[in-house]
PDB file of N, CA and C in Angstrom:
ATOM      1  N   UNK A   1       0.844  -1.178   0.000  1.00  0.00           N
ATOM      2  CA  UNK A   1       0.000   0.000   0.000  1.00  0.00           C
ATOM      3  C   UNK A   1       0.893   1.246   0.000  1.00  0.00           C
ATOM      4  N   UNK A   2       0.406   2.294  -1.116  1.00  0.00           N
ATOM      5  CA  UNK A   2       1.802   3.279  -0.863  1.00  0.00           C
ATOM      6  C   UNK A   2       0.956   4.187  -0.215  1.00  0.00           C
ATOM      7  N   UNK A   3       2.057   5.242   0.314  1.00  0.00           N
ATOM      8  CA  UNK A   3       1.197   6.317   1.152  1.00  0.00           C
ATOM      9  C   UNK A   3       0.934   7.522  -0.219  1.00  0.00           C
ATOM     10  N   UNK A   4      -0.305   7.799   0.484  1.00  0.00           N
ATOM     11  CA  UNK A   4      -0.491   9.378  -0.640  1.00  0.00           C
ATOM     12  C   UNK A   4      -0.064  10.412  -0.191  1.00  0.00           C
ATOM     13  N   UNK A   5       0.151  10.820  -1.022  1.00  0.00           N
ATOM     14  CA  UNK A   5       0.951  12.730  -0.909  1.00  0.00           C
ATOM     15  C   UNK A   5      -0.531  13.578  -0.564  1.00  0.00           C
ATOM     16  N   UNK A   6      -0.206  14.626   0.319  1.00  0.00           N
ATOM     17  CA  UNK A   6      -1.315  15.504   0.524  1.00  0.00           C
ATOM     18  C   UNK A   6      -0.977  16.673  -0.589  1.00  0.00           C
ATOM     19  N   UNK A   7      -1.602  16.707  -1.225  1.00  0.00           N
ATOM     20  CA  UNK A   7      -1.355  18.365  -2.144  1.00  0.00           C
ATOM     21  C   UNK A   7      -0.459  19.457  -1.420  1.00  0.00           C
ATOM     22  N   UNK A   8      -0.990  19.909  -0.187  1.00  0.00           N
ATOM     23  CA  UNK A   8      -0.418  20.588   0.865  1.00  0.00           C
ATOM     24  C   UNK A   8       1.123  20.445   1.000  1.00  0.00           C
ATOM     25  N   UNK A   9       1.613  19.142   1.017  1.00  0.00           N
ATOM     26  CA  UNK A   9       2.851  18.700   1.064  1.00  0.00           C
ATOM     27  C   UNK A   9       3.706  19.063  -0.334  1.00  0.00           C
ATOM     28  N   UNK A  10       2.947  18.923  -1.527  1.00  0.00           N
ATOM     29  CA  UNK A  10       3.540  18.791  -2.652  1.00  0.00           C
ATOM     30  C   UNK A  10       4.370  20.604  -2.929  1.00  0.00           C
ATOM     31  N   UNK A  11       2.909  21.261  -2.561  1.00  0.00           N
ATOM     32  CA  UNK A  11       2.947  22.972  -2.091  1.00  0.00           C
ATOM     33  C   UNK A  11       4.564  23.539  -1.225  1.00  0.00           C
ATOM     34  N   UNK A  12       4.421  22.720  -0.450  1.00  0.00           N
ATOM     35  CA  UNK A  12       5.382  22.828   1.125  1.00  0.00           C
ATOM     36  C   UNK A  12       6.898  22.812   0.521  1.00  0.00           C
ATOM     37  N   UNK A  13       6.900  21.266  -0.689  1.00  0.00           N
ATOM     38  CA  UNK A  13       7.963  20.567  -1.007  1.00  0.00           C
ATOM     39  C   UNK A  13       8.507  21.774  -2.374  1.00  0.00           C
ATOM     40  N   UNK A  14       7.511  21.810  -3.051  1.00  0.00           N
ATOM     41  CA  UNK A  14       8.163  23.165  -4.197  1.00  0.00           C
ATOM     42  C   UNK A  14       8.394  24.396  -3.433  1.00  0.00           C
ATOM     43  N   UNK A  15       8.013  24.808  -2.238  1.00  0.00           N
ATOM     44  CA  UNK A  15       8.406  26.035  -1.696  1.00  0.00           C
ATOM     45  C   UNK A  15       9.463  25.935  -1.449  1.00  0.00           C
ATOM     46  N   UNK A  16      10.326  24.895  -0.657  1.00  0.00           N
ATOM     47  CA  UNK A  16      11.439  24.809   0.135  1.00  0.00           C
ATOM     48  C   UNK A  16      12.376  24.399  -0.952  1.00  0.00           C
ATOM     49  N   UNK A  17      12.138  23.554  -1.908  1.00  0.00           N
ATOM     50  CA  UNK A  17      12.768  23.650  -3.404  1.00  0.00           C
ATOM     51  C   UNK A  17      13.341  24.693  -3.898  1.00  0.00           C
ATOM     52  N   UNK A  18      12.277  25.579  -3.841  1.00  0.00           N
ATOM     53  CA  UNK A  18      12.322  27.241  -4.580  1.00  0.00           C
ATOM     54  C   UNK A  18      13.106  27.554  -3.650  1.00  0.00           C
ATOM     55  N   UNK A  19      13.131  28.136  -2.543  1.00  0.00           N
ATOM     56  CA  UNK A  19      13.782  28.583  -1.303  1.00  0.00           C
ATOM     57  C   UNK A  19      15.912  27.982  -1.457  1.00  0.00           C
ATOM     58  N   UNK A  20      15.935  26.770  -1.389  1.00  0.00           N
ATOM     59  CA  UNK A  20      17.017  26.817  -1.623  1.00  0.00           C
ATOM     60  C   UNK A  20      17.312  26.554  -2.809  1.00  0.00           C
ATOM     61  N   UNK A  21      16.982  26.964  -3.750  1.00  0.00           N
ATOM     62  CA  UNK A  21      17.589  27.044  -4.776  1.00  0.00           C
ATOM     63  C   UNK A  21      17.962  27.991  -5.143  1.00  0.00           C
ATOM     64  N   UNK A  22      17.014  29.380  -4.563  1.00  0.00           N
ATOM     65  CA  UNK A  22      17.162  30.592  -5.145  1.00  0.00           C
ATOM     66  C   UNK A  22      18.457  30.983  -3.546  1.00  0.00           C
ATOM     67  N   UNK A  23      18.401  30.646  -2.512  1.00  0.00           N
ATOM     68  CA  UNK A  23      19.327  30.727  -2.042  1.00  0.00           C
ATOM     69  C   UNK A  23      20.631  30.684  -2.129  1.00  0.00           C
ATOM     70  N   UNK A  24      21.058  29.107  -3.082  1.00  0.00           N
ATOM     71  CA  UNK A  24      21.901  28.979  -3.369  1.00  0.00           C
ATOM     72  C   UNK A  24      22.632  29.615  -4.547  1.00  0.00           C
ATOM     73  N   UNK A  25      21.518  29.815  -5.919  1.00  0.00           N
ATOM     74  CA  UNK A  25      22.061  31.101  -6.221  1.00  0.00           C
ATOM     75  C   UNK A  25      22.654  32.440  -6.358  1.00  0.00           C
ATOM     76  N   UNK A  26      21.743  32.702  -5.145  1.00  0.00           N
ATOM     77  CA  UNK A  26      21.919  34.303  -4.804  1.00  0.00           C
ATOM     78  C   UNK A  26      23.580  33.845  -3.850  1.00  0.00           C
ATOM     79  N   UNK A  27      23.670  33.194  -3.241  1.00  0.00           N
ATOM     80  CA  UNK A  27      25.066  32.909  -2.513  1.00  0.00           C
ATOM     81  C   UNK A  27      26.159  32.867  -3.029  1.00  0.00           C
ATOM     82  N   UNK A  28      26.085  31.860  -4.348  1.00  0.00           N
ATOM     83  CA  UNK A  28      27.525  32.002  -5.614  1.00  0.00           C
ATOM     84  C   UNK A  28      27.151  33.102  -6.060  1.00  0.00           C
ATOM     85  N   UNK A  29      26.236  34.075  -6.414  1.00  0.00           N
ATOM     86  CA  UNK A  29      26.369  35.070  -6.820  1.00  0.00           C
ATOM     87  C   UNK A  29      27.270  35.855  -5.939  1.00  0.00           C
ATOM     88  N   UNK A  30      27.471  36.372  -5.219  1.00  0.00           N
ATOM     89  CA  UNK A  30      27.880  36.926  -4.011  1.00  0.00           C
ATOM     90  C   UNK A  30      29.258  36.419  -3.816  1.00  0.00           C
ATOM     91  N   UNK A  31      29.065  35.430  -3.575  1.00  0.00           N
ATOM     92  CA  UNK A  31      30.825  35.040  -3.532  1.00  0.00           C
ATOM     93  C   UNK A  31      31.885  35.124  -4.954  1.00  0.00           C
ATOM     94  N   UNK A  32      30.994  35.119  -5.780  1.00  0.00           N
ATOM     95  CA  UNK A  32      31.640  35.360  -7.091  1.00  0.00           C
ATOM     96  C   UNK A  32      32.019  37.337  -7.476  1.00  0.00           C
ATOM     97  N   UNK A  33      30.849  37.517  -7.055  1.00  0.00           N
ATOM     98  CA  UNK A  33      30.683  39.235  -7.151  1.00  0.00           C
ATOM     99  C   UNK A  33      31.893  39.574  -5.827  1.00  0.00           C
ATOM    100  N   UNK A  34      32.107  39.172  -4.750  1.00  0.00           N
ATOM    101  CA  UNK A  34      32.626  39.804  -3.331  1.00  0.00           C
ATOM    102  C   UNK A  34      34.169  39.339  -4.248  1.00  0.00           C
ATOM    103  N   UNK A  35      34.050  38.376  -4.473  1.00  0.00           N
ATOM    104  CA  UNK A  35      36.265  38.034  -5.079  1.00  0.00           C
ATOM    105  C   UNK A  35      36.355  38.474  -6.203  1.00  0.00           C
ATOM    106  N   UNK A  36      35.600  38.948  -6.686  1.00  0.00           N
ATOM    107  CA  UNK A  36      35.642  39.999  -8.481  1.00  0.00           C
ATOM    108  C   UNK A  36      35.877  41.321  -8.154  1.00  0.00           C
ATOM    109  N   UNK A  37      34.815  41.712  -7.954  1.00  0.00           N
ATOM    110  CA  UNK A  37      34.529  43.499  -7.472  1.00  0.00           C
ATOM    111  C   UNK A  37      34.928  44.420  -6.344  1.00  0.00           C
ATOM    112  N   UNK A  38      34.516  43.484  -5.534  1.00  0.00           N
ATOM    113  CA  UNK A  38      34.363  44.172  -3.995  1.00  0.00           C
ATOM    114  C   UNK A  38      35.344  44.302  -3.263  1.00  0.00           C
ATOM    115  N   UNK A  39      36.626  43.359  -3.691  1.00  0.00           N
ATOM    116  CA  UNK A  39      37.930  42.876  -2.337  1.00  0.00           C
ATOM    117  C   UNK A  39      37.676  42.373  -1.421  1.00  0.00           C
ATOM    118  N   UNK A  40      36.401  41.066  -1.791  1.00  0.00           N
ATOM    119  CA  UNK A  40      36.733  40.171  -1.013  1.00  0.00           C
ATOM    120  C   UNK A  40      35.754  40.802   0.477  1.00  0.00           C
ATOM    121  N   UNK A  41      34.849  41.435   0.827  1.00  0.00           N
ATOM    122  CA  UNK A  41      33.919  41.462   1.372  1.00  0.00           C
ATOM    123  C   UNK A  41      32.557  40.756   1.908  1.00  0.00           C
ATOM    124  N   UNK A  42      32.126  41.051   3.047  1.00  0.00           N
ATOM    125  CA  UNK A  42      30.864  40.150   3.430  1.00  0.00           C
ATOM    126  C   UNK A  42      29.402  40.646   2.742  1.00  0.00           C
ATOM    127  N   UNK A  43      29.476  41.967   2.611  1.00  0.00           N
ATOM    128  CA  UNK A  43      28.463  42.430   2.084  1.00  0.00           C
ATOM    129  C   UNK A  43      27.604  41.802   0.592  1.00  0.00           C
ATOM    130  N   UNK A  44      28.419  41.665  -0.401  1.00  0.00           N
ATOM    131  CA  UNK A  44      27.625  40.852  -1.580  1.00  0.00           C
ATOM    132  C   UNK A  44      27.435  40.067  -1.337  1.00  0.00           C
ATOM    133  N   UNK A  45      27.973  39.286  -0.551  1.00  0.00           N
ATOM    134  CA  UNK A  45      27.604  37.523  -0.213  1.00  0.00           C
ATOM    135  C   UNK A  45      25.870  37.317   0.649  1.00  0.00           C
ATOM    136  N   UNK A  46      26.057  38.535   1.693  1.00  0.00           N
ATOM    137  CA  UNK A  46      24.901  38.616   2.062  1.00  0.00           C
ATOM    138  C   UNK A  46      23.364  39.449   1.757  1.00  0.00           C
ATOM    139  N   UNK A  47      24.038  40.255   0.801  1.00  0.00           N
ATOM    140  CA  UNK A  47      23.057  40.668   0.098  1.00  0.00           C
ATOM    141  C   UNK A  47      22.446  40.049  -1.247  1.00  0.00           C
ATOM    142  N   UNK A  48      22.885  39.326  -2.065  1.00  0.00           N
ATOM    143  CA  UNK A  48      22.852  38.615  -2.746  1.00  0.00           C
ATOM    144  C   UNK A  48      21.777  37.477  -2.173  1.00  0.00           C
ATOM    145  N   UNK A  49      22.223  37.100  -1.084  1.00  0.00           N
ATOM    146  CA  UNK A  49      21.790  35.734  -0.334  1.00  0.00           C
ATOM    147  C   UNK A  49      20.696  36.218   0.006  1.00  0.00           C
ATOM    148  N   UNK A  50      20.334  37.112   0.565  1.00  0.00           N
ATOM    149  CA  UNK A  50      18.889  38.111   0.931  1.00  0.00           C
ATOM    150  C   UNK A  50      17.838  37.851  -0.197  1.00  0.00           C
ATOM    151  N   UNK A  51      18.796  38.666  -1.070  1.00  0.00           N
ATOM    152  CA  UNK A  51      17.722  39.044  -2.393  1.00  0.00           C
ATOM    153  C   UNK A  51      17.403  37.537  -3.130  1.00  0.00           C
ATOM    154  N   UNK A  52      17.762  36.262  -3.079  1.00  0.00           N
ATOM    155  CA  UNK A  52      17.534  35.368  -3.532  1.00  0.00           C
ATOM    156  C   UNK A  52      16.296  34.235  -2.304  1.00  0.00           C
ATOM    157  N   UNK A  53      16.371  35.008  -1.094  1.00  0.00           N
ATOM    158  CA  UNK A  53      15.628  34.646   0.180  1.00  0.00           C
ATOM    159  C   UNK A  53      14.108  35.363  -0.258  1.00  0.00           C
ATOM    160  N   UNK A  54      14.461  36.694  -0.466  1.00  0.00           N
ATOM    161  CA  UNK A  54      13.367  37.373  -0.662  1.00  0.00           C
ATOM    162  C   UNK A  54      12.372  37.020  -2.027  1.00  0.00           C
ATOM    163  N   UNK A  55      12.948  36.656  -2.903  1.00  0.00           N
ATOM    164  CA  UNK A  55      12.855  36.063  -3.733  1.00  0.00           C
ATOM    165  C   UNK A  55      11.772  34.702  -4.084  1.00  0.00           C
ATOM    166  N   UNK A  56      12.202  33.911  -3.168  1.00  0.00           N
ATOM    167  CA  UNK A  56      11.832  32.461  -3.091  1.00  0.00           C
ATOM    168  C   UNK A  56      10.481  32.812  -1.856  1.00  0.00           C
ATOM    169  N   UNK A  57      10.737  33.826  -1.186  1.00  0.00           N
ATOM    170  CA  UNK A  57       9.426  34.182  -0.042  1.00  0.00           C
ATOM    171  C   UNK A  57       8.338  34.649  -1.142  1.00  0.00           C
ATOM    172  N   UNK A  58       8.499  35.285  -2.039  1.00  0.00           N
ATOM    173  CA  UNK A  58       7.333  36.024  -2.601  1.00  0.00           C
ATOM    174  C   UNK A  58       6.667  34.989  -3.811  1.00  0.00           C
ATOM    175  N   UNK A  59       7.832  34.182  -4.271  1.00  0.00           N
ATOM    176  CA  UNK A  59       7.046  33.055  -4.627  1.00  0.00           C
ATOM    177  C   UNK A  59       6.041  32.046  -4.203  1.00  0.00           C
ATOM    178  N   UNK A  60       6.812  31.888  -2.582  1.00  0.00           N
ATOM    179  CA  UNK A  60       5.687  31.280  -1.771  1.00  0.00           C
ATOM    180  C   UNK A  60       4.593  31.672  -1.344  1.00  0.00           C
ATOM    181  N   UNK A  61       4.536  33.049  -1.239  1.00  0.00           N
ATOM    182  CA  UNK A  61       3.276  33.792  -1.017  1.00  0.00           C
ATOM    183  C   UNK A  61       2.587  33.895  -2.376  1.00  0.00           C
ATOM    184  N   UNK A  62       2.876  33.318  -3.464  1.00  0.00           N
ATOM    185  CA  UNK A  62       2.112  33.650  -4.412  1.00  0.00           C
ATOM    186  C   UNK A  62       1.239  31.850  -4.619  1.00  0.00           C
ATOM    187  N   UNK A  63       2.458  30.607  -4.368  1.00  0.00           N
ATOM    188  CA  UNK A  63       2.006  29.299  -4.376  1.00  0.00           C
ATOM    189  C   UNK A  63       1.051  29.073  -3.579  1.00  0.00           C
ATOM    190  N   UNK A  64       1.074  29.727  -2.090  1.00  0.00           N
ATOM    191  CA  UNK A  64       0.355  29.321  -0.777  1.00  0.00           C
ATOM    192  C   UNK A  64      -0.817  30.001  -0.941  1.00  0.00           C
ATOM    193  N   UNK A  65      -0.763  31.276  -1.258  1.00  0.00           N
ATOM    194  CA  UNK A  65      -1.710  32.282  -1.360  1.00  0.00           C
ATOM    195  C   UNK A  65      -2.429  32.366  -3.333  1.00  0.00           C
ATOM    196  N   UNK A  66      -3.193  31.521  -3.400  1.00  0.00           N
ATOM    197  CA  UNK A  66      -3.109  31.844  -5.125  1.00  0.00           C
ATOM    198  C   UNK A  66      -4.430  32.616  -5.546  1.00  0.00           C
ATOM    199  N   UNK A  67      -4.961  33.406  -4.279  1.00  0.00           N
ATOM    200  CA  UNK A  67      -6.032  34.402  -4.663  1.00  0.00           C
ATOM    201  C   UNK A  67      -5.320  35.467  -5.495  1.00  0.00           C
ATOM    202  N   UNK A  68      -3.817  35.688  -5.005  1.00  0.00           N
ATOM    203  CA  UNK A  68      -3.373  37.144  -5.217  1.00  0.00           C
ATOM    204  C   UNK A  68      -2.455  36.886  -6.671  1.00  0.00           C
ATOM    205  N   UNK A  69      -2.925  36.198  -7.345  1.00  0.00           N
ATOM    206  CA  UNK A  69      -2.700  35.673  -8.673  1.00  0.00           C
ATOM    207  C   UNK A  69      -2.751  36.881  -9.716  1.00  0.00           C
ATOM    208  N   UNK A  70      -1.782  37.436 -10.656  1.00  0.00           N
ATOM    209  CA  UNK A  70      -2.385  38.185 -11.211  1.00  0.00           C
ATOM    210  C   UNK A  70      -3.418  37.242 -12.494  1.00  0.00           C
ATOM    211  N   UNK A  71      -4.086  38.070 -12.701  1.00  0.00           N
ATOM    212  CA  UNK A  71      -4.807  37.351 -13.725  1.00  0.00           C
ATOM    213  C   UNK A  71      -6.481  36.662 -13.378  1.00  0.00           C
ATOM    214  N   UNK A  72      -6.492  36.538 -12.230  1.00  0.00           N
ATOM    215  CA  UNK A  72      -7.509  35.567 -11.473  1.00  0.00           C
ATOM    216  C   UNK A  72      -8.612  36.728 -11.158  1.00  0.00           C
ATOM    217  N   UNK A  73      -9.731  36.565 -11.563  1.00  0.00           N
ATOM    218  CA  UNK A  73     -10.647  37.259 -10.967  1.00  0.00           C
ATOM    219  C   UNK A  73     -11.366  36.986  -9.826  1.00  0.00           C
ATOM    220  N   UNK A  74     -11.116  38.139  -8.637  1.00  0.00           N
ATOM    221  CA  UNK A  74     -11.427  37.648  -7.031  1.00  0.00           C
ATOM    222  C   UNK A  74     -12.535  37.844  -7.032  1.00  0.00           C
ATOM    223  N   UNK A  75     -13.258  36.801  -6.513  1.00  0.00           N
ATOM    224  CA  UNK A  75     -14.947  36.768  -6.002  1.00  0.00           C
ATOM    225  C   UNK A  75     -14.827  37.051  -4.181  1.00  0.00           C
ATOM    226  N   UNK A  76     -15.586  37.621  -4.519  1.00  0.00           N
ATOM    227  CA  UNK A  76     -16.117  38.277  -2.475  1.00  0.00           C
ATOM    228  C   UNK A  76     -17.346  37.324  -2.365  1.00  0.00           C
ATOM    229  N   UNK A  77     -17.006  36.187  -1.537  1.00  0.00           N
ATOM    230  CA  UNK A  77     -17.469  35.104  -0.473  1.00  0.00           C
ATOM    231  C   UNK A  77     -18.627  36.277  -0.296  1.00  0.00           C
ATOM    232  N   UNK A  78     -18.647  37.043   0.648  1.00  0.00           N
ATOM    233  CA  UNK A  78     -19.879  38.008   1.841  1.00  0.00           C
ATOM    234  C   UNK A  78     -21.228  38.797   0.772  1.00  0.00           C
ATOM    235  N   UNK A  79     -21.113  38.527  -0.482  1.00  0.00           N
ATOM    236  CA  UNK A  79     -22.275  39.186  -0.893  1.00  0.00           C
ATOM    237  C   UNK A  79     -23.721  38.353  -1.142  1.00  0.00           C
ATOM    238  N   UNK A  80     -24.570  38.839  -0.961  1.00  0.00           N
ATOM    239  CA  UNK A  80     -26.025  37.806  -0.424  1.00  0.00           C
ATOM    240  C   UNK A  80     -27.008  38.029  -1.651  1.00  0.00           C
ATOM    241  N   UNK A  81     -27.714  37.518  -2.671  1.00  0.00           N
ATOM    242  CA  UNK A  81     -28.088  37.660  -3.557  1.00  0.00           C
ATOM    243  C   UNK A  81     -29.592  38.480  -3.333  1.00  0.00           C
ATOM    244  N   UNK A  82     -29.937  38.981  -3.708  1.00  0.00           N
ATOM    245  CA  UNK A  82     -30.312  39.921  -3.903  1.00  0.00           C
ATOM    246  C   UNK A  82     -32.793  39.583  -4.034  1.00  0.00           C
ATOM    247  N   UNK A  83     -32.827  39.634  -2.867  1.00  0.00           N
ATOM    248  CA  UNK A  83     -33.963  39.195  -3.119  1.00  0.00           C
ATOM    249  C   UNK A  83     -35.353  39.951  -3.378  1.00  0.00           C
ATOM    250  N   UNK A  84     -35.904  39.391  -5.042  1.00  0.00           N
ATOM    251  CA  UNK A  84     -37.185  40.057  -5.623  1.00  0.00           C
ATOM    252  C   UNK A  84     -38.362  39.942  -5.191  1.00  0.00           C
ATOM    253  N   UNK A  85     -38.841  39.955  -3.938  1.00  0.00           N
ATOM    254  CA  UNK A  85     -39.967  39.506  -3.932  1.00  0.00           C
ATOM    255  C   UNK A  85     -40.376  40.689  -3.164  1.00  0.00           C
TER     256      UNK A  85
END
């Protein structure tokens, strides 16, 4: 019997995917930019690493959250139809 995946999980598993991946990007970026440009500084390494954090957060708020979709037209739950009688 195999176990099933909850959707939720699948959600969870591409976030943290996204997350370090874009982490790890933004990190060789930084270490590549700090021994090129900078002389070897902490600053690109960690800003870089930020902006690839920040990055992978706003993706997740867009996976977790997919009302705020562009494109999606939001319906308001609270409106009560409208009665003719």
């Amino acid at each position: 019997m195999a176990v099933e995946k909850i959707p939720s999980e699948d959600i969870f598993d591409q976030a943290t995917a996204n997350l370090l991946v874009k982490a790890g990007l933004g990190l060789s970026i930084g270490v590549v930019a700090s021994a090129l440009l900078f002389k070897r500084r902490m600053w690109p390494v960690t800003f870089f690493t930020g902006a690839g954090v920040g990055a992978a957060y706003a993706d997740a708020q867009r996976i977790f959250d997919s009302v705020n979709t562009l494109g999606l037209p939001v319906k308001n739950a609270n409106t009560q139809p409208k009665d003719s009688a």
